[in-house]
PDB file of N, CA and C in Angstrom:
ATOM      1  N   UNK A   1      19.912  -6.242 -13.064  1.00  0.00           N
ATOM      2  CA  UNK A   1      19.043  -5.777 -12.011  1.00  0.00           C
ATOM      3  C   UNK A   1      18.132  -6.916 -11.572  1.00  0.00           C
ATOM      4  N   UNK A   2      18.051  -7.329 -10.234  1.00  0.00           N
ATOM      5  CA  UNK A   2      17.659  -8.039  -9.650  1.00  0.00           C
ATOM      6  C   UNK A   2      16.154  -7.756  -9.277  1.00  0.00           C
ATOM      7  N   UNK A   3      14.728  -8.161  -9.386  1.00  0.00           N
ATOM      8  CA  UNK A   3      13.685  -7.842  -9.052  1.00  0.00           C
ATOM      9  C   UNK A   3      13.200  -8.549  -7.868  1.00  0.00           C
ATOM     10  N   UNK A   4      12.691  -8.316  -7.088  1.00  0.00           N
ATOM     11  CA  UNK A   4      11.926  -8.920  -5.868  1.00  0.00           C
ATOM     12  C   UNK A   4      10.151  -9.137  -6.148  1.00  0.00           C
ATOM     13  N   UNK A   5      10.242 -10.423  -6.366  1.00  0.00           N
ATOM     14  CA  UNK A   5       8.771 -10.257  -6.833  1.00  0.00           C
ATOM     15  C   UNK A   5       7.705 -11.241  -5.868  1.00  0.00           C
ATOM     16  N   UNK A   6       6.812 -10.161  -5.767  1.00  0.00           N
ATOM     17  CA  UNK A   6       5.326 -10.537  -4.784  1.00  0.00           C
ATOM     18  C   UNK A   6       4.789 -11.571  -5.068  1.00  0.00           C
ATOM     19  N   UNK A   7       4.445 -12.340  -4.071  1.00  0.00           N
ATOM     20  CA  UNK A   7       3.849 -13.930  -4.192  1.00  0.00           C
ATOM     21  C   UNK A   7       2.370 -13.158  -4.457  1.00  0.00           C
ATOM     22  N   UNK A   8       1.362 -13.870  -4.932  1.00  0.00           N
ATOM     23  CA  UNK A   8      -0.059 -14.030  -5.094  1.00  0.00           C
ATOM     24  C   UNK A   8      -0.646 -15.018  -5.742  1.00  0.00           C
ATOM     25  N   UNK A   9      -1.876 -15.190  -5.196  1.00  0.00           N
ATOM     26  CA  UNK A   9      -2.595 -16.032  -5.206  1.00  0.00           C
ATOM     27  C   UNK A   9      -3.317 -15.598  -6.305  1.00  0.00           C
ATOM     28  N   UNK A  10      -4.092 -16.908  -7.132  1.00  0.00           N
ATOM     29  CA  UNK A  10      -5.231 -16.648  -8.595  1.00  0.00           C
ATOM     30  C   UNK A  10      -6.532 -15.997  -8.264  1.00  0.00           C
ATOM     31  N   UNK A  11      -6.711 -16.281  -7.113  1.00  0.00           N
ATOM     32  CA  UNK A  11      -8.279 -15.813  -6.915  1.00  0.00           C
ATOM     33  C   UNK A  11      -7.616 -14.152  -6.363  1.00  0.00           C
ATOM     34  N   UNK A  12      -6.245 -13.802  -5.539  1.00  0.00           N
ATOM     35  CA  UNK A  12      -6.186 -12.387  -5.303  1.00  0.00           C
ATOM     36  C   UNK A  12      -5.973 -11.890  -6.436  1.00  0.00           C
ATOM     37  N   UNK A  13      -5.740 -12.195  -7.757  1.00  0.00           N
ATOM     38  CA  UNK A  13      -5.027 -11.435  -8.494  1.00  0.00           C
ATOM     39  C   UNK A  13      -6.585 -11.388  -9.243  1.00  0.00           C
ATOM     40  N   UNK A  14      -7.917 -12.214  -9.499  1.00  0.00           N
ATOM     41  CA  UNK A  14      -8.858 -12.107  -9.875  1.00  0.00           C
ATOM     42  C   UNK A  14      -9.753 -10.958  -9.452  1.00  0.00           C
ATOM     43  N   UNK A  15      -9.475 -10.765  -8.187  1.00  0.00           N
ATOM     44  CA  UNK A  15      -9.989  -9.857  -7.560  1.00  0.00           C
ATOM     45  C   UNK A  15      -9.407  -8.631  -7.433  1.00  0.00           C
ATOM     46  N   UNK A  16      -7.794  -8.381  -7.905  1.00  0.00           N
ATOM     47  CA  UNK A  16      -7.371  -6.978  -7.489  1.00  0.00           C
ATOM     48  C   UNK A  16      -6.270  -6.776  -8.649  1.00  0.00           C
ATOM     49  N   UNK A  17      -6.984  -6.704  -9.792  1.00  0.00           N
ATOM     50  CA  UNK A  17      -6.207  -7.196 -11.198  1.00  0.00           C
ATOM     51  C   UNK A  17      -5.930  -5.615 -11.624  1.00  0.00           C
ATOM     52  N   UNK A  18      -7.089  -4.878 -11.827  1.00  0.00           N
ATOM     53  CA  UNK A  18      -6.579  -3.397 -11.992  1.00  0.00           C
ATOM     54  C   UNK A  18      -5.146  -2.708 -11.518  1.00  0.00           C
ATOM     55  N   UNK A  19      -5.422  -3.381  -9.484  1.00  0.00           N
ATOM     56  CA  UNK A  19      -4.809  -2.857  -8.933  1.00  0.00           C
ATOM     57  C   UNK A  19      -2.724  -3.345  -9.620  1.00  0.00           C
ATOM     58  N   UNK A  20      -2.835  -4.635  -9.684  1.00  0.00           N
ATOM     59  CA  UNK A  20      -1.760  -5.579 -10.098  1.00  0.00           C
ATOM     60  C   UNK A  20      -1.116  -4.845 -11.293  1.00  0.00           C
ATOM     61  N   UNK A  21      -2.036  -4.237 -11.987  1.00  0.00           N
ATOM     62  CA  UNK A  21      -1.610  -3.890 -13.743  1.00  0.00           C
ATOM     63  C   UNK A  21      -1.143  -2.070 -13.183  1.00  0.00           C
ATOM     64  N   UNK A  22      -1.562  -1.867 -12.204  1.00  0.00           N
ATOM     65  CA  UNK A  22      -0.661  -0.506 -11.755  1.00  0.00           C
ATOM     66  C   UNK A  22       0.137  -0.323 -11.092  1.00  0.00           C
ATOM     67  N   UNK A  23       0.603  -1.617 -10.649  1.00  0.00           N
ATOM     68  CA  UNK A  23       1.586  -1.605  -9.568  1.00  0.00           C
ATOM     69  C   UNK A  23       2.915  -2.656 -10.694  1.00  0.00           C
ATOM     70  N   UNK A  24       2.174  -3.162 -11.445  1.00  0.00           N
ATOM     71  CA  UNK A  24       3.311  -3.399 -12.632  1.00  0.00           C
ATOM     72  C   UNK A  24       3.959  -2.641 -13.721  1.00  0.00           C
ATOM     73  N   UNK A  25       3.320  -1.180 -14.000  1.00  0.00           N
ATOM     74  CA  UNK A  25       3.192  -0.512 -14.851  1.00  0.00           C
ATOM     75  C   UNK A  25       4.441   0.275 -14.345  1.00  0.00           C
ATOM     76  N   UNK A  26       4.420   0.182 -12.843  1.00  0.00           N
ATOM     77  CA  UNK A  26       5.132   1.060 -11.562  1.00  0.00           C
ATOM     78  C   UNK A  26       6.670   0.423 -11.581  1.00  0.00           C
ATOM     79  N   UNK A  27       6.454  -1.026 -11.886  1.00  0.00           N
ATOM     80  CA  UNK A  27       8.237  -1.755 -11.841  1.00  0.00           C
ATOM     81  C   UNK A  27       7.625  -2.563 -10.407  1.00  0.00           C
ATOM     82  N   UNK A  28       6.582  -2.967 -10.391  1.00  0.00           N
ATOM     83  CA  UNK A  28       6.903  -4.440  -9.515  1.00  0.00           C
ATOM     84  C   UNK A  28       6.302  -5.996 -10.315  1.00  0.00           C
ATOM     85  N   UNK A  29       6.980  -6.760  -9.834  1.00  0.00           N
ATOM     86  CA  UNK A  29       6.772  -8.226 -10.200  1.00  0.00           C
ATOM     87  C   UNK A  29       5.950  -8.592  -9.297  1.00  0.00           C
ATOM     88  N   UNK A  30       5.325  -9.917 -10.369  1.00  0.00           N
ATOM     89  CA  UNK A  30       4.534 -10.939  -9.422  1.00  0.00           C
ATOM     90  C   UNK A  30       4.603 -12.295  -9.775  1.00  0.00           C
ATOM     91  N   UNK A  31       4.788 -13.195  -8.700  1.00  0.00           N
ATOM     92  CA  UNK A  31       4.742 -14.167  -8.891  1.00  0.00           C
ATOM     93  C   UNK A  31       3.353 -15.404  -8.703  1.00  0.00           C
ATOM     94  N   UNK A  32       2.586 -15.866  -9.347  1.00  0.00           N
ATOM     95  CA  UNK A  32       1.249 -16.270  -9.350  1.00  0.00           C
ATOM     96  C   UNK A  32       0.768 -17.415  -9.084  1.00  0.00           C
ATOM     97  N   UNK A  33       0.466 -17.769  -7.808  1.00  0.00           N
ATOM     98  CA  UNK A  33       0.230 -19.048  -7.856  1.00  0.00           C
ATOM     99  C   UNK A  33      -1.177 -19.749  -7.677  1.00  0.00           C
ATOM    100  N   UNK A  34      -0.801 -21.010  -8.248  1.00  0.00           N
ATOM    101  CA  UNK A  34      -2.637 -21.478  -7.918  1.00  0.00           C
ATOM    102  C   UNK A  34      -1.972 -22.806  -7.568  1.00  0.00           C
ATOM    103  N   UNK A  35      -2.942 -23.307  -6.602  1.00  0.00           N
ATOM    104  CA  UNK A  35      -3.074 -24.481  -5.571  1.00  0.00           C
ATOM    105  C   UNK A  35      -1.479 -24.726  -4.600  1.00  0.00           C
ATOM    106  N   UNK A  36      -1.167 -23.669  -4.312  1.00  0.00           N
ATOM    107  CA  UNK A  36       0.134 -23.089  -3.436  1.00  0.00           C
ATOM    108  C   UNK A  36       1.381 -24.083  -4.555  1.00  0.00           C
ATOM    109  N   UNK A  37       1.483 -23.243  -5.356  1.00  0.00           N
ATOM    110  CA  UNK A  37       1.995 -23.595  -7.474  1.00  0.00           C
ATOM    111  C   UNK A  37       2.735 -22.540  -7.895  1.00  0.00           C
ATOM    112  N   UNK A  38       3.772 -21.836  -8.031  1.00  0.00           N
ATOM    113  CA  UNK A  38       4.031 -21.318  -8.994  1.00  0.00           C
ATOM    114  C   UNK A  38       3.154 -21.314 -10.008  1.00  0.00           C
ATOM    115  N   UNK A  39       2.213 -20.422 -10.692  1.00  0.00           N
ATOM    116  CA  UNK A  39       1.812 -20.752 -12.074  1.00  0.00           C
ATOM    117  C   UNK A  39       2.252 -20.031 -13.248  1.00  0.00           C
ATOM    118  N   UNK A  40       3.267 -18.399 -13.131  1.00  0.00           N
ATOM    119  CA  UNK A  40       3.149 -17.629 -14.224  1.00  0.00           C
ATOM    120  C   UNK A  40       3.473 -16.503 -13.330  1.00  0.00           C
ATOM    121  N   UNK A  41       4.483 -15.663 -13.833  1.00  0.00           N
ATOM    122  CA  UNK A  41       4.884 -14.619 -13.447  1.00  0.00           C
ATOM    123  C   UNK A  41       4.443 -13.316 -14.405  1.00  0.00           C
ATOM    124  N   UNK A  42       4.073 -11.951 -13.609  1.00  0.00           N
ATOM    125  CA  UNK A  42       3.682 -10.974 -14.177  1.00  0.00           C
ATOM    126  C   UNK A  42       5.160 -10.110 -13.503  1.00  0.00           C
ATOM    127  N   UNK A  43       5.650  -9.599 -14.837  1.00  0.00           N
ATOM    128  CA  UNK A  43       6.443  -8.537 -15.395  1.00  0.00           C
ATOM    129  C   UNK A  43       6.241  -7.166 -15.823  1.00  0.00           C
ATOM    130  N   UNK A  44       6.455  -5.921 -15.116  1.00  0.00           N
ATOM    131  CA  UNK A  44       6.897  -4.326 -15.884  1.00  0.00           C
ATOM    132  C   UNK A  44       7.865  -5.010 -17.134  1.00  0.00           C
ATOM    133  N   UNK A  45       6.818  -3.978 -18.208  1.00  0.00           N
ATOM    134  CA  UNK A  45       7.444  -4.097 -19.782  1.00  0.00           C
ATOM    135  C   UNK A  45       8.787  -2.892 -19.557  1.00  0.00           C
ATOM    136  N   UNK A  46       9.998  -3.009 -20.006  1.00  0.00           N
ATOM    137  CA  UNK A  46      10.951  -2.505 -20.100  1.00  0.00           C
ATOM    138  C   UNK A  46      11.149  -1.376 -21.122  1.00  0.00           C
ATOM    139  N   UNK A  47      11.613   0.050 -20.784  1.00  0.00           N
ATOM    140  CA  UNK A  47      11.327   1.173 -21.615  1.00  0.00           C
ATOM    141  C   UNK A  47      11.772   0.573 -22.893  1.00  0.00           C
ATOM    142  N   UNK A  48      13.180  -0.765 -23.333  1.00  0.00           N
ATOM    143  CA  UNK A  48      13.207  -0.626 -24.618  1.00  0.00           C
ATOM    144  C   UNK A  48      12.333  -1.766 -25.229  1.00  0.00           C
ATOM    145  N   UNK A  49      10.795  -2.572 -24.575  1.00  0.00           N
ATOM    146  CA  UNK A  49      10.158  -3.076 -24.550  1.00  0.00           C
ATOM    147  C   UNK A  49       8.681  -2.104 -25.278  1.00  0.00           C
ATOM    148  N   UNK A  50       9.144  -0.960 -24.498  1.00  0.00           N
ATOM    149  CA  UNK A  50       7.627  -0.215 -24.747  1.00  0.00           C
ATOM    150  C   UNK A  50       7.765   0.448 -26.265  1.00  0.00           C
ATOM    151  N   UNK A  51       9.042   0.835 -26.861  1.00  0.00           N
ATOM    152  CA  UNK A  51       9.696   1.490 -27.651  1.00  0.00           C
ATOM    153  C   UNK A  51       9.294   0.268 -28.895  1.00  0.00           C
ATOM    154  N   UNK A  52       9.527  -0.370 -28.179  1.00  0.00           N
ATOM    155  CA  UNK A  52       9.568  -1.894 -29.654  1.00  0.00           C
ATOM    156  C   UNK A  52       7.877  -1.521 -30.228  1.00  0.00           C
ATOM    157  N   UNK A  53       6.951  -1.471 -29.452  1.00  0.00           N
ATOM    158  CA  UNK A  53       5.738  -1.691 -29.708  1.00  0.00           C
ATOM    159  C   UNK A  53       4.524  -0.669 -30.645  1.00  0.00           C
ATOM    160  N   UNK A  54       3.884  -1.182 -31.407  1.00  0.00           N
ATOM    161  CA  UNK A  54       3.719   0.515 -31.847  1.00  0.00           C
ATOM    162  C   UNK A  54       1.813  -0.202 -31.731  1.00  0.00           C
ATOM    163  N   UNK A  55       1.556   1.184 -31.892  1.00  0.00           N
ATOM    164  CA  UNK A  55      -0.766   0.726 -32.243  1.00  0.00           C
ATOM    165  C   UNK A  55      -0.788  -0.414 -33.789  1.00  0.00           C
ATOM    166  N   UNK A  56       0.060   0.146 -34.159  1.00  0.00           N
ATOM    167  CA  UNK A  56      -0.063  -1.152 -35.632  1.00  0.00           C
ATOM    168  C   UNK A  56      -0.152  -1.975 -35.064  1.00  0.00           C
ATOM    169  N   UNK A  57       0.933  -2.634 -34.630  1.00  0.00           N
ATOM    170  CA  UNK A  57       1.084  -4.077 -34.146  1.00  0.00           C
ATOM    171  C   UNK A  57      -0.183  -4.577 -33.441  1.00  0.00           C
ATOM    172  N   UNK A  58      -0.351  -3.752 -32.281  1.00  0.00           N
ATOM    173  CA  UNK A  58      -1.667  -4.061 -31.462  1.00  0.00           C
ATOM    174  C   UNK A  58      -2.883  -4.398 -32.977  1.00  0.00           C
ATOM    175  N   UNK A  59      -2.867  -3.540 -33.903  1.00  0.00           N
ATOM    176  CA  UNK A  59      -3.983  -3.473 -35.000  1.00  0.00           C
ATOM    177  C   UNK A  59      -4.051  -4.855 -35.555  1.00  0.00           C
ATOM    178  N   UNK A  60      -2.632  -5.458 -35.805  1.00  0.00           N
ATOM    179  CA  UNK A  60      -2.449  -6.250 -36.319  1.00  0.00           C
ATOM    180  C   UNK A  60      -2.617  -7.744 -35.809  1.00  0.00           C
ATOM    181  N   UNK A  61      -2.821  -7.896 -34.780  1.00  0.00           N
ATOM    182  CA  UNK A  61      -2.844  -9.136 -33.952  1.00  0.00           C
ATOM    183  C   UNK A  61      -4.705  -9.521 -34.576  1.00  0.00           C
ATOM    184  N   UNK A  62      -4.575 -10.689 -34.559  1.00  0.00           N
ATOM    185  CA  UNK A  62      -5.846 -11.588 -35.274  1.00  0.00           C
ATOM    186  C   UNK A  62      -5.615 -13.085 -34.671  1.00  0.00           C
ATOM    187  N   UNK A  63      -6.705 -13.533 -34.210  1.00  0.00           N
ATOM    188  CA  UNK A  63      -7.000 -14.804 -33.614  1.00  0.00           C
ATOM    189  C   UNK A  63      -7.254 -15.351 -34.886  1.00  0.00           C
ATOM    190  N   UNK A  64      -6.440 -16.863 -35.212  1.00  0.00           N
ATOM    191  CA  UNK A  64      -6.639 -17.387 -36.529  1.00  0.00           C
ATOM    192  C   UNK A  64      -7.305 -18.782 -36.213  1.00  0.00           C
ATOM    193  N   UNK A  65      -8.589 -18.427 -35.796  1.00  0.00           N
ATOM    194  CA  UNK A  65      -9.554 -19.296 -35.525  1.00  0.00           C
ATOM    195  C   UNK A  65     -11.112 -18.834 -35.444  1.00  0.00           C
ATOM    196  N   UNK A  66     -11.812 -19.801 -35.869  1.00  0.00           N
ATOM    197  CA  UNK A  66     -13.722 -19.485 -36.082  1.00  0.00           C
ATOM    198  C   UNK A  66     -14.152 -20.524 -34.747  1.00  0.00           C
ATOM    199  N   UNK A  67     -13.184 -20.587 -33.747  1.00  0.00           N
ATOM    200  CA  UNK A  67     -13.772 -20.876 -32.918  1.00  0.00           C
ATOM    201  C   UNK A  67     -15.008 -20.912 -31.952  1.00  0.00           C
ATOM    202  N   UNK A  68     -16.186 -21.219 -31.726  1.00  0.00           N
ATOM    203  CA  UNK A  68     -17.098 -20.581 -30.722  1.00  0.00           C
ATOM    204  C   UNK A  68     -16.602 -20.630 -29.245  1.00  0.00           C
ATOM    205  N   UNK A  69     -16.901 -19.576 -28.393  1.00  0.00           N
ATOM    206  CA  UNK A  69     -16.862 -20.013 -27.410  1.00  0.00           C
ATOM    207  C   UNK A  69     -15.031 -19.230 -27.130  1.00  0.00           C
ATOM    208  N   UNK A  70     -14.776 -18.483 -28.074  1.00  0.00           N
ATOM    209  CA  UNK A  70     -13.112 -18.288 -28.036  1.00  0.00           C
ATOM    210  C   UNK A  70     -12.448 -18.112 -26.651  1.00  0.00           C
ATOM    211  N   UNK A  71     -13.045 -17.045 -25.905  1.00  0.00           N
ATOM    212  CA  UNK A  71     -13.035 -16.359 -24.534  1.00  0.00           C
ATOM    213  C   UNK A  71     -12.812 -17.701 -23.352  1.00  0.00           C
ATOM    214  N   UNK A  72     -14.193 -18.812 -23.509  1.00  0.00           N
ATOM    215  CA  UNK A  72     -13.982 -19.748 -22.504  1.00  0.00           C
ATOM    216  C   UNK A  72     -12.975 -20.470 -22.768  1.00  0.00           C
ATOM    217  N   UNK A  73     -12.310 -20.896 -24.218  1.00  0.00           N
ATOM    218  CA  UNK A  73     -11.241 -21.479 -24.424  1.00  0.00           C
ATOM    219  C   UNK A  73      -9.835 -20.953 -24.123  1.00  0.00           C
ATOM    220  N   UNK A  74      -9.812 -19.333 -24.064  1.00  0.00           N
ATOM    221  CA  UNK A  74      -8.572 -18.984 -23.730  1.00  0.00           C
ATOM    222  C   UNK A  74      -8.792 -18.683 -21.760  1.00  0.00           C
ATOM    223  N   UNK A  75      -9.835 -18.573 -21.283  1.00  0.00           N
ATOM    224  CA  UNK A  75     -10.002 -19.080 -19.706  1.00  0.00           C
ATOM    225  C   UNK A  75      -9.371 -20.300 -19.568  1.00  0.00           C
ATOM    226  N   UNK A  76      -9.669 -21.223 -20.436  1.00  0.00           N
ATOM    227  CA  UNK A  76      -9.543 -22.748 -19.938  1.00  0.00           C
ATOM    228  C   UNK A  76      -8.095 -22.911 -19.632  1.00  0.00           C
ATOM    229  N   UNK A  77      -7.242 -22.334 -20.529  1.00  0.00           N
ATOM    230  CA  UNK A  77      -6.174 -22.540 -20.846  1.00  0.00           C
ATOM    231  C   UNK A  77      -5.272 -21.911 -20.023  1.00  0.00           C
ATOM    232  N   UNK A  78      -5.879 -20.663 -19.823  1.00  0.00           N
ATOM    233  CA  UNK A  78      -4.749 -19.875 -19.015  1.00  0.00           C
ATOM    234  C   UNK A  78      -4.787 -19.868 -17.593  1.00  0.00           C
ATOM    235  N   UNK A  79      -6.347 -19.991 -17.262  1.00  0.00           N
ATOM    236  CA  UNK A  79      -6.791 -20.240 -15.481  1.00  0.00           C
ATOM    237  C   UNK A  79      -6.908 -21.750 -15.486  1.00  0.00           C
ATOM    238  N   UNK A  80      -6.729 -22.566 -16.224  1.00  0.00           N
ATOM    239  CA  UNK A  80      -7.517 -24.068 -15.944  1.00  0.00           C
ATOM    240  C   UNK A  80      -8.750 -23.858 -15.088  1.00  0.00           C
ATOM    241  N   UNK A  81      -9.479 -23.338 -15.811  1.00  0.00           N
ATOM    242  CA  UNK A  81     -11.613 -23.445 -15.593  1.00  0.00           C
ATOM    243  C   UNK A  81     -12.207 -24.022 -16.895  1.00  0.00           C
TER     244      UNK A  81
END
């Protein structure tokens, strides 16, 4: 199955991110760009995607770092700010 996926921009998707995470939830793609860039595509998780996943797992995830500042470091990284 072939997806058709929506161009957007970093600052639209900053601004209409709720909206993005319900319209992905729905089965559409996005494609994300910053400084007219490809940067990172957003994907609908696949029913045998959602099946894989359980609240443990979510429980289980741990940042293995005493970093300060953790939040601006994973900004830095993922928006380059």
């Amino acid at each position: 199955m072939h997806h058709k996926h929506k161009a957007i921009g970093m600052k639209e998707l900053q601004h209409t991110l709720a909206q993005v995470a319900r319209e992905a939830s729905a089965g559409k793609s996005f494609v994300v760009f910053k400084h007219a860039r490809p940067a990172f595509r957003i994907e609908p998780i696949t029913q045998r995607e959602k099946n894989r996943y359980t609240l443990r797992d979510l429980n289980d995830i741990r940042f293995k770092t005493r970093a300060r500042n953790l939040s601006k470091k994973v900004d830095e990284i993922v928006y380059g700010i």
